[in-house]
Protein backbone atom coordinates (compact mmCIF):
# COMPACT_ATOMS: atom_id res chain seq x y z
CA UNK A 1 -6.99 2.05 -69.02
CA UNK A 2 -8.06 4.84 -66.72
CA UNK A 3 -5.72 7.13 -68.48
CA UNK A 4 -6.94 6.42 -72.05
CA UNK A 5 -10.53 6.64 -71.01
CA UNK A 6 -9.51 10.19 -69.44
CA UNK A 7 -8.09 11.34 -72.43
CA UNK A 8 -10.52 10.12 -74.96
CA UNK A 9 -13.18 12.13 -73.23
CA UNK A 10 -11.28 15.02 -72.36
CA UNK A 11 -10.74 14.76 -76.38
CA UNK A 12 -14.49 14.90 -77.27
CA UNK A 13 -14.43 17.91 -75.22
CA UNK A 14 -12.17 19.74 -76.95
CA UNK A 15 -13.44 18.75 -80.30
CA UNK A 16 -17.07 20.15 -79.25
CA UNK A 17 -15.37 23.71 -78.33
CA UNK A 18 -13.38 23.76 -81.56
CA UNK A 19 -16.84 22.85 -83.32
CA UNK A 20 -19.42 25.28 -81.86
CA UNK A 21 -16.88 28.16 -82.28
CA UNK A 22 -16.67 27.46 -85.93
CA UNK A 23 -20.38 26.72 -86.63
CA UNK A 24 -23.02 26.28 -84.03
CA UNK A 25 -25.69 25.87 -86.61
CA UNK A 26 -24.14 23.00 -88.88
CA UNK A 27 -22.56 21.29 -85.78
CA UNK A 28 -23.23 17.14 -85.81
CA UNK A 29 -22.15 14.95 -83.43
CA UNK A 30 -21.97 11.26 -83.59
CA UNK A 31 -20.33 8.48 -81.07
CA UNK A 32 -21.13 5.06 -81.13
CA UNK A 33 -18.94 1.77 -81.31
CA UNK A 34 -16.60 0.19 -84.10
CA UNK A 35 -15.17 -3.04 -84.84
CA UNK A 36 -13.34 -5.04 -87.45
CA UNK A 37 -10.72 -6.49 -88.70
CA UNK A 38 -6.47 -6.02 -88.51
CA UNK A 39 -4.18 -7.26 -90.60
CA UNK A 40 0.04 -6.63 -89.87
CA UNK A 41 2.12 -5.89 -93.20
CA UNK A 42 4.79 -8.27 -92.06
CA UNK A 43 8.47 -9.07 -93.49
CA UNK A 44 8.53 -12.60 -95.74
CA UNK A 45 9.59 -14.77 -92.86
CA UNK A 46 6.32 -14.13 -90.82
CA UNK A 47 2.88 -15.76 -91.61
CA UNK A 48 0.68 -12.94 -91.04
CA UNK A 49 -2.99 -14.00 -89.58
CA UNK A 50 -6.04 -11.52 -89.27
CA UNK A 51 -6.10 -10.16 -86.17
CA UNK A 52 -9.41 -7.82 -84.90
CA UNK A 53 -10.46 -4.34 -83.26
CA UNK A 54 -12.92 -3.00 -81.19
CA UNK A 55 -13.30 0.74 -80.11
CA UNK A 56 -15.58 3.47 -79.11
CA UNK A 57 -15.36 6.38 -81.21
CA UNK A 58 -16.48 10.46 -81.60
CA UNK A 59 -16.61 13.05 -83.91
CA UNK A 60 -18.04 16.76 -83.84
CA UNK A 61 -18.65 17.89 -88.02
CA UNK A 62 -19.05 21.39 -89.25
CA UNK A 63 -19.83 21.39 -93.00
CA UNK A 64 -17.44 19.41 -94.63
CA UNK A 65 -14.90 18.63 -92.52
CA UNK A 66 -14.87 16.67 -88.90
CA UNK A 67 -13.08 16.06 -86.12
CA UNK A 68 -12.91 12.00 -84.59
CA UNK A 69 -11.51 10.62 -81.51
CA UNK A 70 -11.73 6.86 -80.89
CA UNK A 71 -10.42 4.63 -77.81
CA UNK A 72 -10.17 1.04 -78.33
CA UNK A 73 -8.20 -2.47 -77.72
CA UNK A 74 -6.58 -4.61 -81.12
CA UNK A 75 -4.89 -7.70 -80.95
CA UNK A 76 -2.36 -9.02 -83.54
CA UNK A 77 -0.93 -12.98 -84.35
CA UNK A 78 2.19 -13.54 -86.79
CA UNK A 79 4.01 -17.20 -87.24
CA UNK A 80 7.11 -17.74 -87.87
CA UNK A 81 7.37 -20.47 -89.79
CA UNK A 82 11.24 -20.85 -89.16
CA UNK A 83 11.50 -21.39 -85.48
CA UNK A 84 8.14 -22.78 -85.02
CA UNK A 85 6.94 -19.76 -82.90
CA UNK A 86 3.65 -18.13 -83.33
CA UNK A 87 3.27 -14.16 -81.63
CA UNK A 88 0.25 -12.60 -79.74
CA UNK A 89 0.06 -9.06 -79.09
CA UNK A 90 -2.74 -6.48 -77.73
CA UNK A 91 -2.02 -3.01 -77.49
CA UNK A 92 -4.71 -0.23 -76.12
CA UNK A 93 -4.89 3.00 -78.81
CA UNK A 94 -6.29 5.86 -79.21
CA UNK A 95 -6.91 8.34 -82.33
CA UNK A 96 -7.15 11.66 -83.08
CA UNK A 97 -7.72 13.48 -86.33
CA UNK A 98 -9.22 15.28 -88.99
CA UNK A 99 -12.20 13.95 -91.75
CA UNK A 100 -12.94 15.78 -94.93
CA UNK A 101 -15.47 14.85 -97.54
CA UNK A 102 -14.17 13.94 -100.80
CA UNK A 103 -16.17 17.44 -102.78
CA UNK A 104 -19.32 16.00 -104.52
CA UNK A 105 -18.90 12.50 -103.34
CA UNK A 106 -20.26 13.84 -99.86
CA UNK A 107 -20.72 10.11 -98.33
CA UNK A 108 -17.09 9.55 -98.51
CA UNK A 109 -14.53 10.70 -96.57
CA UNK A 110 -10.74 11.38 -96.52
CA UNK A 111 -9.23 10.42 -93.00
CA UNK A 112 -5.88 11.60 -91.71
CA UNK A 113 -4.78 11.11 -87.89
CA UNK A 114 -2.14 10.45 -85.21
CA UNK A 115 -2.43 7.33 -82.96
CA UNK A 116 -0.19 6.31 -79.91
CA UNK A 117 -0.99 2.98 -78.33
CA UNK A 118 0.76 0.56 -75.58
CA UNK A 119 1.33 -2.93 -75.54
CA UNK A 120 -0.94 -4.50 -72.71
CA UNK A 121 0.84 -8.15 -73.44
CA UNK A 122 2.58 -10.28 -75.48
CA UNK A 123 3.11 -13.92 -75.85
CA UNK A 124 5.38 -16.47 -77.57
CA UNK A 125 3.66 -20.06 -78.39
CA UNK A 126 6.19 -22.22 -79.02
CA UNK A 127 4.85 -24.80 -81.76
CA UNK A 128 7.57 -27.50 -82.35
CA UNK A 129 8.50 -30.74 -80.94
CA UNK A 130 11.45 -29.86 -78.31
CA UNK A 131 9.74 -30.65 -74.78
CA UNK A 132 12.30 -28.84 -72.98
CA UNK A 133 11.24 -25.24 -74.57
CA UNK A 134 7.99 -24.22 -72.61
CA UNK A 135 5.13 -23.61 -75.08
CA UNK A 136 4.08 -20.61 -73.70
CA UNK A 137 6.14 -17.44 -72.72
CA UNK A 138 5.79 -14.03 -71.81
CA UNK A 139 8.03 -11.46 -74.22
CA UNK A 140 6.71 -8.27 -73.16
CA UNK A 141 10.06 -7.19 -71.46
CA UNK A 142 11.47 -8.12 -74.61
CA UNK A 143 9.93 -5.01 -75.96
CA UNK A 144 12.21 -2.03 -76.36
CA UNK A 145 8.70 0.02 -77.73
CA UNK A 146 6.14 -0.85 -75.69
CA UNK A 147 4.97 2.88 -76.24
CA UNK A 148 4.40 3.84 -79.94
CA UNK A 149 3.31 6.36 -82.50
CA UNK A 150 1.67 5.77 -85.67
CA UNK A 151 0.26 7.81 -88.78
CA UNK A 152 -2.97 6.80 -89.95
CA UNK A 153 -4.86 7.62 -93.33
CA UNK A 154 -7.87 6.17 -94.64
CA UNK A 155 -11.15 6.48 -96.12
CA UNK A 156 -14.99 6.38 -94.58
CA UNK A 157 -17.32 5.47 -96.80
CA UNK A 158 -20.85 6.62 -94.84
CA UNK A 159 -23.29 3.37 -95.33
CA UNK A 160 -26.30 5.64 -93.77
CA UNK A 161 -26.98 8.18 -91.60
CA UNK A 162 -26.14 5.48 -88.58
CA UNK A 163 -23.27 3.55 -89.86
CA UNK A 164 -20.02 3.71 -92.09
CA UNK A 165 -17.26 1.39 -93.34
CA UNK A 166 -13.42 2.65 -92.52
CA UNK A 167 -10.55 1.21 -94.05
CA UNK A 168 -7.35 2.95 -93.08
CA UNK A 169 -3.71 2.24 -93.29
CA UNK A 170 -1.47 2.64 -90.35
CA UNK A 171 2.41 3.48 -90.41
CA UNK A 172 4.28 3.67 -86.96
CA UNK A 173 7.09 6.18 -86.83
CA UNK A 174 9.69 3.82 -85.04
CA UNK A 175 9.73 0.06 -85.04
CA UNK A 176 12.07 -2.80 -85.38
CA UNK A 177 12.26 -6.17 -86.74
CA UNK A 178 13.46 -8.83 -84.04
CA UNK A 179 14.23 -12.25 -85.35
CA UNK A 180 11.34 -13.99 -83.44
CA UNK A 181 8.77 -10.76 -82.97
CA UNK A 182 7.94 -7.32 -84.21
CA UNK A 183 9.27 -4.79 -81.81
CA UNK A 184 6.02 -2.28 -81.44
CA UNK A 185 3.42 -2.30 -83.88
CA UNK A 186 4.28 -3.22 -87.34
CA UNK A 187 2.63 -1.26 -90.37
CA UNK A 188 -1.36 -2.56 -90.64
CA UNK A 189 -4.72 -2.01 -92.35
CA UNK A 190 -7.33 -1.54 -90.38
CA UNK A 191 -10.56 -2.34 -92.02
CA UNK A 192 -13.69 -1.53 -89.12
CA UNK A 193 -17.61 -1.19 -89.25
CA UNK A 194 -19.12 1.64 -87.10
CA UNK A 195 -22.57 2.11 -85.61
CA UNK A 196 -23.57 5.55 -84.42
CA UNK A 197 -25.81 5.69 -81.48
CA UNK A 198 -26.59 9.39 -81.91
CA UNK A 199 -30.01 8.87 -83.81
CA UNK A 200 -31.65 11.77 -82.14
CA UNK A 201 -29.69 14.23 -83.74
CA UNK A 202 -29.48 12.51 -86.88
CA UNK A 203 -33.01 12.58 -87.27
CA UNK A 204 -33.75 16.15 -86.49
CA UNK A 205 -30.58 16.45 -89.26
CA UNK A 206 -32.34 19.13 -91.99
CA UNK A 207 -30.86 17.51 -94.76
CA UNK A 208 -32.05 14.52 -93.73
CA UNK A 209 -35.58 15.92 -93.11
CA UNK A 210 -35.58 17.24 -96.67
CA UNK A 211 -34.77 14.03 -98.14
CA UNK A 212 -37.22 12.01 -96.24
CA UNK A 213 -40.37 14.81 -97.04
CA UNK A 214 -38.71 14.17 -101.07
CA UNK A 215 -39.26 10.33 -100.42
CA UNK A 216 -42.94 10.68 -98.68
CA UNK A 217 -43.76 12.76 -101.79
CA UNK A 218 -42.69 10.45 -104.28
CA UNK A 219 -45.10 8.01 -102.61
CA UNK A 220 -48.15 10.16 -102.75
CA UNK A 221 -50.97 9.21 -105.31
CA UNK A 222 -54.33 9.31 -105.65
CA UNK A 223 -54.54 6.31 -103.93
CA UNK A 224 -53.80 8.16 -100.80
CA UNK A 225 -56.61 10.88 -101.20
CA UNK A 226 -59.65 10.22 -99.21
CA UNK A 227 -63.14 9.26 -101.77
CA UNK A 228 -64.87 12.72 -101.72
CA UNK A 229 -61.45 14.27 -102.45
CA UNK A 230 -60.75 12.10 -105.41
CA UNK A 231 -64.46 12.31 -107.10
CA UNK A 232 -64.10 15.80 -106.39
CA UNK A 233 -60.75 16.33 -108.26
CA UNK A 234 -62.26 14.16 -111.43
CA UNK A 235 -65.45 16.30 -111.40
CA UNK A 236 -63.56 19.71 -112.05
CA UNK A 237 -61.25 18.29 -114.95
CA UNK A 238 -64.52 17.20 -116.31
């Protein structure tokens, strides 16, 4: 855990040099949390049940394209229906990648990025009638990938200024099909809301000062001009 945390911040680091040398003016940084929900793309004889995510997340922009980090925990469930087993899994990730808005449509992004995560455990419930099996077992040393690497791509669609939807779809480079479990992380979509807790810079954000001075304008009538102001304005037409 120590380890993860250590590298998701040296990451934020990095991504903040990369940033200010390509743009200091447009630079934008967010962080925040995310959470949601995980579903495993699983062969026929598993039952597949939603599993869920939490992280905390980063990401430096300059104009169009971004750079994210994220650090978080997911756990998985699968039955199998055939043995009368049912398989829980959490594994710790973390992300790293690149963001590029999708030309016009400049709320929604494209999302492509690397991801390494490690089991933390891994449990068997046994579900049938046999008294002599034990209904709960340990099958992490089962594992022959405790350590994996996935591909990730996606799509954020940006909600407002302080939250976005994600929904990505994640494709590990090495994994294998055991009769009772998955060995690593099988393929999964990843569907996660974010918040972003950097409102500071988000307000002082000039396209987002222009739009909210539009906004106030739009609102302005004469109702808003003070008496003497108003009777003065009709006078001179007259």
């Amino acid at each position: 855990m120590k380890k993860g945390l250590f590298f998701w911040v040296l990451t934020c680091l990095i991504n903040l040099s990369i940033c200010k040398a390509q743009d200091n003016q447009s630079l934008k940084w967010k962080y925040g949390i995310a959470g949601g929900i995980t579903l495993p793309q699983l062969p026929d004889y598993f039952d597949p049940k939603i599993g869920w995510n939490g992280q905390l997340f980063s990401s430096y922009s300059s104009k169009n394209k971004s750079v994210f980090s994220s650090l978080g925990i997911r756990n998985l469930q699968y039955n199998n229906a055939e043995v009368f087993t049912s398989v829980n899994a959490k594994d710790l990730f973390f992300d790293i990648g690149l963001k590029s808005n999708f030309g016009k449509l400049s709320k929604t992004n494209l999302m492509i990025s690397y991801s390494p995560s490690y089991v933390l455990n891994s449990t068997k419930i046994y579900n049938g009638m046999d008294k002599q099996v034990p209904k709960i077992t340990s099958i992490i040393k089962e594992y022959d990938n405790i350590i994996s690497h996935s591909l990730e791509i996606g799509i954020e669609l940006e909600l407002t200024e302080y939250s976005s939807l994600i929904v990505k779809y994640q494709k590990p480079l090495k994994s294998s099909q055991k009769q009772q479990f998955i060995d690593a992380l099988p393929p999964l979509i990843n569907v996660s809301y974010s918040i972003n807790f950097n409102t500071f810079i988000s307000k002082t954000d000039p396209k987002q000062l222009m739009i909210s001075s539009l906004l106030a304008l739009q609102k302005l009538s004469l109702i808003h001009i003070s008496e003497p102001t108003r009777l003065g304005m009709i006078s001179y037409a007259v």
